[in-house]
Protein backbone atom coordinates (compact mmCIF):
# COMPACT_ATOMS: atom_id res chain seq x y z
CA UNK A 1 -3.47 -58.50 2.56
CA UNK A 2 -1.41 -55.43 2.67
CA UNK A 3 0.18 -54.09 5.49
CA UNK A 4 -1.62 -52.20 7.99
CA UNK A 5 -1.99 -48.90 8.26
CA UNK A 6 0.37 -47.09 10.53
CA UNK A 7 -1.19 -45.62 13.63
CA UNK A 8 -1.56 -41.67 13.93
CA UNK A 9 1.62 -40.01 14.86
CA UNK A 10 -0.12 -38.14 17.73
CA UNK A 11 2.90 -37.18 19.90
CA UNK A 12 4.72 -35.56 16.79
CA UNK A 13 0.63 -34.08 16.01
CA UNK A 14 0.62 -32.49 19.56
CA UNK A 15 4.06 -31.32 19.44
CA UNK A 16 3.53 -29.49 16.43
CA UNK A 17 0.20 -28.06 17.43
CA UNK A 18 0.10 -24.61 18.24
CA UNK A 19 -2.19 -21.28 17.87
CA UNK A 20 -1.63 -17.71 17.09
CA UNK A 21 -2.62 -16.04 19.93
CA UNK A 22 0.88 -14.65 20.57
CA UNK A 23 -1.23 -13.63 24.27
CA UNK A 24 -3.31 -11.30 21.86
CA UNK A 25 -6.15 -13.49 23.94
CA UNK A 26 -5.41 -11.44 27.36
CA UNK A 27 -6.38 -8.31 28.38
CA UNK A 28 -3.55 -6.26 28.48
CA UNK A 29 -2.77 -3.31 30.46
CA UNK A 30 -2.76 -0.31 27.44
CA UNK A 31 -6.22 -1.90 26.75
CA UNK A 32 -7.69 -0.63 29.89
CA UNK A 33 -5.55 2.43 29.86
CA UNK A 34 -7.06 3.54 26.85
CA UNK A 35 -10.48 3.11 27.90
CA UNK A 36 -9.60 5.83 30.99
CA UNK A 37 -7.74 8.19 28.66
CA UNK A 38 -11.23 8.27 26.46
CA UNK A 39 -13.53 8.66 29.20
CA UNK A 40 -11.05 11.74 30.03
CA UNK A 41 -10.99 13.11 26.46
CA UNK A 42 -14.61 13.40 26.12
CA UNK A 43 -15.37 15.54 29.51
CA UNK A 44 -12.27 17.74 28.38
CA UNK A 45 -13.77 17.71 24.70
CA UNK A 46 -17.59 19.15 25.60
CA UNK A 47 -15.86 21.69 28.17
CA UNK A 48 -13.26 22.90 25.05
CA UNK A 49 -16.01 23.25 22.62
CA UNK A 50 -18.75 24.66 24.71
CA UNK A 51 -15.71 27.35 25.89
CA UNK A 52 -14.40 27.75 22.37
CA UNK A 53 -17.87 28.49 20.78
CA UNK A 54 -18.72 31.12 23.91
CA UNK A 55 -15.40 32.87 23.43
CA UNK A 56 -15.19 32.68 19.91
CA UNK A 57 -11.34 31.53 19.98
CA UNK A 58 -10.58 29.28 17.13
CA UNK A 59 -7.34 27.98 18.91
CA UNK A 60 -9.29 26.53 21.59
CA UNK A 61 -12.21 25.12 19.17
CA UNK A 62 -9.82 23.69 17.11
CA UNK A 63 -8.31 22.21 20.07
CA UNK A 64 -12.15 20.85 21.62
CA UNK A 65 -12.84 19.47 17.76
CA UNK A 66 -9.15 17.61 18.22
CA UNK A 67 -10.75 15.94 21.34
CA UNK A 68 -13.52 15.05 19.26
CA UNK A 69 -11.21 13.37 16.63
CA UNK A 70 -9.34 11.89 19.29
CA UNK A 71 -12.33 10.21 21.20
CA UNK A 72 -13.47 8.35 17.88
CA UNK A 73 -9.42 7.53 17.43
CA UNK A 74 -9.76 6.24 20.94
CA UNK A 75 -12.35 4.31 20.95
CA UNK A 76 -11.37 3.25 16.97
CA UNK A 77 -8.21 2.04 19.32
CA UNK A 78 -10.04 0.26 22.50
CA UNK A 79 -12.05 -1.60 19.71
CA UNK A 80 -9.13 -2.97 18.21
CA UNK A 81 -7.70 -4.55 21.39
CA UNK A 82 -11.05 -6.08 22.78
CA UNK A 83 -11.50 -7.39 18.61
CA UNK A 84 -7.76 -9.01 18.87
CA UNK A 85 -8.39 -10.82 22.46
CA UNK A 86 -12.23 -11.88 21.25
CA UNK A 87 -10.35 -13.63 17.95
CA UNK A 88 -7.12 -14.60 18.80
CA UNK A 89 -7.73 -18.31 19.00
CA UNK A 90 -10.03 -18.08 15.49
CA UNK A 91 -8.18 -19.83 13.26
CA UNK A 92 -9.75 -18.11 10.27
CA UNK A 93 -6.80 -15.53 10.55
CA UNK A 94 -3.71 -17.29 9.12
CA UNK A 95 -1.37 -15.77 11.79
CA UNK A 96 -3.34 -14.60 14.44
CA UNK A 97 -4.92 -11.03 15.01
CA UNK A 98 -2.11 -8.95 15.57
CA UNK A 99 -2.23 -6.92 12.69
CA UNK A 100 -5.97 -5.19 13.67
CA UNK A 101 -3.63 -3.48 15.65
CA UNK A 102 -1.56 -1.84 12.67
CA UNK A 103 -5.09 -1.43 11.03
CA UNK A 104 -6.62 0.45 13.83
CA UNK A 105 -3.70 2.53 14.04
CA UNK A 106 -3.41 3.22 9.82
CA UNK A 107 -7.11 4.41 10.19
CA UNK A 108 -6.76 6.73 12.98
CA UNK A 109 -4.02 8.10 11.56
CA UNK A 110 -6.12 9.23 8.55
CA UNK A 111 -8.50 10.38 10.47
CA UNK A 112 -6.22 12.78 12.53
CA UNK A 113 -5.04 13.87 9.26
CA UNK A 114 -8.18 14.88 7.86
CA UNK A 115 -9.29 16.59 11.23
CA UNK A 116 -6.19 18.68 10.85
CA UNK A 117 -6.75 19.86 7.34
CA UNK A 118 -10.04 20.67 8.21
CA UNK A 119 -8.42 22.64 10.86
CA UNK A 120 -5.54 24.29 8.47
CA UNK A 121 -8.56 25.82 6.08
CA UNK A 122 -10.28 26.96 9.22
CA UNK A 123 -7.29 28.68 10.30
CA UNK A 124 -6.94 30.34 6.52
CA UNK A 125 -10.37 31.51 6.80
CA UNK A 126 -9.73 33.27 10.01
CA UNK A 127 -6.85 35.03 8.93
CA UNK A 128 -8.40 36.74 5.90
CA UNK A 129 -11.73 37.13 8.59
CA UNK A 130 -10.87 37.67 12.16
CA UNK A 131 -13.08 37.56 14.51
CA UNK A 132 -13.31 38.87 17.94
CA UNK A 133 -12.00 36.55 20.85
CA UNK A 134 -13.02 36.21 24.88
CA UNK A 135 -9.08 35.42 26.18
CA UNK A 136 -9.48 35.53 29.74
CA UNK A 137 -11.86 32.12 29.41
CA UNK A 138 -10.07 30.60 26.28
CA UNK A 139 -6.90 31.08 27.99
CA UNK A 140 -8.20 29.14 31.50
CA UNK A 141 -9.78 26.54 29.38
CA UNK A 142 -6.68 25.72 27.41
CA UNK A 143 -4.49 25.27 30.35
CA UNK A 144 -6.97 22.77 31.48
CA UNK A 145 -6.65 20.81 28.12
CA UNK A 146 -3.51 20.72 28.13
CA UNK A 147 -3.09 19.12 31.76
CA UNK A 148 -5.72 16.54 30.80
CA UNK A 149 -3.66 15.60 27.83
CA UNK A 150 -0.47 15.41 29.21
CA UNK A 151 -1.87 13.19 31.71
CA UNK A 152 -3.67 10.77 29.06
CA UNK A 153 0.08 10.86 27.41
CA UNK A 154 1.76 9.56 30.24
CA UNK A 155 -1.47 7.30 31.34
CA UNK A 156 -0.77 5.81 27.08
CA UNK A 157 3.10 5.82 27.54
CA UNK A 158 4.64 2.23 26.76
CA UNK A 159 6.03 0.30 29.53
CA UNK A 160 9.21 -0.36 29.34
CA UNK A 161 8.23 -4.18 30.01
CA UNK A 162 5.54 -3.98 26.90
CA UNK A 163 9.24 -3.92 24.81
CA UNK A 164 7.97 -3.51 21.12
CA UNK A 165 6.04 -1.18 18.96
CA UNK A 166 2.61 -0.69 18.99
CA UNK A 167 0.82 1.08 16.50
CA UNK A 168 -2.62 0.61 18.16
CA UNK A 169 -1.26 2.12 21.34
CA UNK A 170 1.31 4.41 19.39
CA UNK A 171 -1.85 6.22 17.48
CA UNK A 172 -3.56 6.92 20.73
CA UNK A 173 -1.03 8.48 22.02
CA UNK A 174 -0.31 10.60 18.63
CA UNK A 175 -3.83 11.98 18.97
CA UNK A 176 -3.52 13.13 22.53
CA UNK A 177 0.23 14.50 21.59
CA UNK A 178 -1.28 16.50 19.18
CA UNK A 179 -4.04 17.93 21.35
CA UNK A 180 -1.13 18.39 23.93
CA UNK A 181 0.57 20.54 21.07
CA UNK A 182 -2.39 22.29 20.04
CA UNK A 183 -3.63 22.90 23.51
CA UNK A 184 0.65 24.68 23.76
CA UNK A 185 -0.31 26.67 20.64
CA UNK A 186 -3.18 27.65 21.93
CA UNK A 187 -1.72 29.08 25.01
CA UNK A 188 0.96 31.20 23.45
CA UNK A 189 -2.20 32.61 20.87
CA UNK A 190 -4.25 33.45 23.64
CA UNK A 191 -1.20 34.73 25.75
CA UNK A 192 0.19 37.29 23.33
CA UNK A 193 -3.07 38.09 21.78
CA UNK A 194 -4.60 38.88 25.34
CA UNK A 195 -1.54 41.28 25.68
CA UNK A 196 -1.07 42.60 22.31
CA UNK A 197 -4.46 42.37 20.70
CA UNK A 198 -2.83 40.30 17.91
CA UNK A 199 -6.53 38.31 17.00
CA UNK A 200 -4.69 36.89 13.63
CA UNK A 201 -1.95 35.01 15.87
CA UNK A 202 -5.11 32.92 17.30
CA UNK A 203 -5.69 31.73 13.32
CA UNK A 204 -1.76 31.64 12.64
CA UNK A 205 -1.64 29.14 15.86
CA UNK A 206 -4.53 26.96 14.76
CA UNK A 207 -2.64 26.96 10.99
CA UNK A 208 0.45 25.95 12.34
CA UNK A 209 -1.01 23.24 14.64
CA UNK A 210 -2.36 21.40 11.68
CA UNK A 211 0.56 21.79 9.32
CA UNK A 212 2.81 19.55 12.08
CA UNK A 213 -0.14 17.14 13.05
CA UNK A 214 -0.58 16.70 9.62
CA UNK A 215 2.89 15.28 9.32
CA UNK A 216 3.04 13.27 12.78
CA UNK A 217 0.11 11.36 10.78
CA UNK A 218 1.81 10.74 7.69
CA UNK A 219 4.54 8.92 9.62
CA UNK A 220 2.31 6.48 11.35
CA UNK A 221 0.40 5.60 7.81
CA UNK A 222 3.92 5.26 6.43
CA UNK A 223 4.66 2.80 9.48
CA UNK A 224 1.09 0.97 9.91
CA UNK A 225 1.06 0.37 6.04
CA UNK A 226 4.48 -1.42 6.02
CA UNK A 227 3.00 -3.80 8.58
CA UNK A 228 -0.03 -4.03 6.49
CA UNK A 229 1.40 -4.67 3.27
CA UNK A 230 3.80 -7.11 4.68
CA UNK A 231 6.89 -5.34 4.39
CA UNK A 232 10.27 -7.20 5.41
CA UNK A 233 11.35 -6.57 8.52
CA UNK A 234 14.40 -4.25 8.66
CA UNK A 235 17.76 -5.56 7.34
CA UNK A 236 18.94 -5.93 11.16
CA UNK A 237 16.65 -8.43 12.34
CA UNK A 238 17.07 -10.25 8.79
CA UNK A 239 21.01 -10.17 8.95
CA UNK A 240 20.87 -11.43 12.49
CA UNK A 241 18.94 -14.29 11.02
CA UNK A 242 21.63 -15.03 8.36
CA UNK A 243 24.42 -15.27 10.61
CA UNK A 244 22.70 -17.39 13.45
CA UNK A 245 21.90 -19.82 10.60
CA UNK A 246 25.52 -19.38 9.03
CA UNK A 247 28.36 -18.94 11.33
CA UNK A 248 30.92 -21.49 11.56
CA UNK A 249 28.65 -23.68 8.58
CA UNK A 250 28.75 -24.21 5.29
CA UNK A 251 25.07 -24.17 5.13
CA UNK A 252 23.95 -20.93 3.44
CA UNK A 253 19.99 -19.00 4.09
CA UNK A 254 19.26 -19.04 -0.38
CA UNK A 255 15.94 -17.43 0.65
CA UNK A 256 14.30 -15.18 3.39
CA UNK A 257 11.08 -14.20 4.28
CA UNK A 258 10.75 -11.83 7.79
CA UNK A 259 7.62 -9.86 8.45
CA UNK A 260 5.90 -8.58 11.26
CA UNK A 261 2.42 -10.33 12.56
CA UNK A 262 2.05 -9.09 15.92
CA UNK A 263 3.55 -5.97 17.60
CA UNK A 264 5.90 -7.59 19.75
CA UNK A 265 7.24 -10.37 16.97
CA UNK A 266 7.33 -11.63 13.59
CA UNK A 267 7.02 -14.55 10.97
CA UNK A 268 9.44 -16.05 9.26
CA UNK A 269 10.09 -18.27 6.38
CA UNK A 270 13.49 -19.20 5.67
CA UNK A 271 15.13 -21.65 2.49
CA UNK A 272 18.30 -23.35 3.79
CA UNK A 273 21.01 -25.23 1.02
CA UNK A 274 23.05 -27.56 2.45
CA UNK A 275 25.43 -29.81 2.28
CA UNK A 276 24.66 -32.10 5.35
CA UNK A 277 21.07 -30.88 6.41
CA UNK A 278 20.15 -30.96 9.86
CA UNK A 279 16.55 -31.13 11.18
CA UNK A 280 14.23 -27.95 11.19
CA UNK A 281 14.44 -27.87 14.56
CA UNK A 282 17.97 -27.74 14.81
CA UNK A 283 17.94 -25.23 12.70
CA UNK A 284 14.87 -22.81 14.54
CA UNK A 285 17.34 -23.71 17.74
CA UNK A 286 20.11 -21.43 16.15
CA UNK A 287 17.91 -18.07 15.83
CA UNK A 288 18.21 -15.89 18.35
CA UNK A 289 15.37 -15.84 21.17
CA UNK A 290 15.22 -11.97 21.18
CA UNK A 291 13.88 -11.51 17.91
CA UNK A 292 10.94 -12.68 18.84
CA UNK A 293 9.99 -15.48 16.34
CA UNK A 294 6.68 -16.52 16.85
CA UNK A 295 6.05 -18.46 13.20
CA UNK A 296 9.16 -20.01 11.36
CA UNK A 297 8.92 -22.21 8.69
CA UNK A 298 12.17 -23.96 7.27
CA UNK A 299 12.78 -25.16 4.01
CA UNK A 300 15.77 -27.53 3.54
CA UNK A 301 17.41 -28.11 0.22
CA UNK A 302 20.01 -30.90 0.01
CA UNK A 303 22.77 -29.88 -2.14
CA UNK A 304 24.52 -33.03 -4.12
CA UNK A 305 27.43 -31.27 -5.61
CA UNK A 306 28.38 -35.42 -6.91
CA UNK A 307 25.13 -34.84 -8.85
CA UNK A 308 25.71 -34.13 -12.21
C-alpha cells in the first residue's frame, strides 16, 4: 500500500485565510454624513426652485436645479457606501468592494456635467432673451443656499484621520462646491443687477457657473476612471516598492503590478529574480507599512547564472 495521505495543512490554511473587506464592512462616519448633507440639500432645493420660478431669476433656478442634481448625486453616493458595507465579505468580488466607491463617484460626476450643460444653454438662451427678474427675493434666497452649502461642505470635508482619497465622498462634496459657487455667482448677478438693472449679468452668471463646474467634473471622471480601469498607481508609491525590495540586495523587482482597490490602499503583484530567494513573506516584510498594501502577491524566480 502506498503511503498515506498527508493530513490538511490547516495552520498554514488559516494563516493564509483572509477577506477583502479592507473595513468596507463598517459604517463609517462620511456614510452618515452624507445622509444629513442630503436631507439638507433637498429642503434648500424645493425653497431655491419654488423662489427661482416666482422671481423669474435664472441664477437662482439654476442654482435650485443644482440641488436637484446634487440630491440624486447624494443619494447615488449614500448608496454606494451602504452597497460596499452590505458586500464586503461576498467573495464574488475578487478584491473586495472598494471600487463602487470610484464608480459612484465616475457617475455622479457625469451627471453634474450634464446638469451644467444643461445649465450653460439655459444661460445662452437668456442672454439673447432676457427676462424680467424679482432681486430683492432671489437675492435673500441665494444667501440662504449658499450657507446651507457651505455647511454640507464642511459637514463632507475629509478627516484628517480618514487619510486617503475618496472619490465617493470627494464627488459629494464636488456637487455641493459647485452649488456653493453657483449660489456666489448668483449673489454678485443679483447684487449688481438689483443696482444697475444689468438683467443679462443674471444669464452671464448662470453661463459662467457651468463652464467651471463643467471642468471640476471632468477631473473627477479623469480620476474615478483611472481607478476603474486599473491604472498603476503613481510612480512614487511604485518606486518606493522597488527600493524596499532592493536596497542593500542583489535581488532585483523584474515585474510590477500596483493598483488601487480600495480608497485608502492598493494591490499589488510583484515578480522578484534572485539569486538566493527568500520566502514571500520575507519579502512582503520589506514593503513599507504606509503604503497601505492590503493584497500582495509575490512571484519568486530563482536565477542559476551556473545554468547554461
Amino acid at each position: 500500500m502506498g503511503a498515506p495521505a498527508p493530513e490538511p495543512h490547516e495552520a498554514c490554511l488559516a494563516r493564509l485565510a483572509h477577506d477583502h473587506a479592507w473595513g468596507h464592512d463598517a459604517a463609517k462616519g462620511a456614510e452618515r454624513r452624507t445622509r444629513g448633507v442630503i436631507a439638507l440639500t433637498l429642503v434648500t432645493m424645493v425653497v431655491e426652485i419654488v423662489a427661482g420660478l416666482w422671481s423669474g431669476s435664472l441664477a437662482l433656478l439654476a442654482d435650485g436645479l443644482h440641488m436637484g442634481s446634487h440630491v440624486a448625486a447624494l443619494s447615488l453616493t449614500a448608496w454606494a457606501y451602504a452597497y460596499a458595507r452590505r458586500h464586503a465579505l461576498d467573495r464574488s468580488f475578487s478584491f473586495g468592494t472598494g471600487k463602487v466607491g470610484a464608480l459612484s463617484g465616475f457617475a455622479s460626476a457625469l451627471l453634474l456635467g450634464l446638469f451644467a450643460l444643461g445649465m450653460g444653454a439655459e444661460g445662452v438662451q437668456r442672454l439673447l432673451r432676457p427676462e424680467p427678474v424679482a432681486w430683492t427675493a432671489a437675492l435673500v434666497v441665494a444667501v440662504v443656499g449658499l450657507v446651507v452649502n457651505l455647511v454640507s461642505a464642511m459637514m463632507l470635508h475629509e478627516h484628517p484621520h480618514e487619510g486617503h482619497e475618496d472619490h465617493n465622498l470627494r464627488s459629494a462634496r464636488l456637487h455641493v462646491l459647485a452649488d456653493a459657487f453657483t449660489s456666489v455667482l448668483a449673489i454678485a448677478a443679483l447684487g449688481a443687477g438689483r443696482a444697475f438693472g444689468w438683467t443679462w449679468l443674471d444669464a452671464l452668471a448662470g453661463l459662467l457657473g457651468a463652464v467651471v463646474i463643467v471642468r471640476w467634473s471632468a477631473g473627477l471622471v479623469r480620476d474615478s476612471a483611472a481607478v476603474l480601469l486599473d491604472r498603476s498607481a503613481p510612480e512614487p508609491v511604485c518606486a518606493r516598492i522597488r527600493e524596499a525590495i532592493e536596497h542593500g540586495s542583489p535581488d532585483r523587482v523584474a515585474d510590477l503590478h500596483v493598483w488601487r482597490v480600495a480608497p485608502d490602499g492598493y494591490a499589488a503583484v510583484i515578480a522578484i529574480v534572485s539569486d538566493a530567494p527568500r520566502t514571500p513573506d520575507a519579502y512582503r516584510a520589506l514593503l513599507p507599512a504606509d503604503l497601505a498594501l492590503h493584497h500582495v502577491n509575490v512571484e519568486i524566480h530563482p536565477c542559476d547564472h551556473g545554468r547554461a
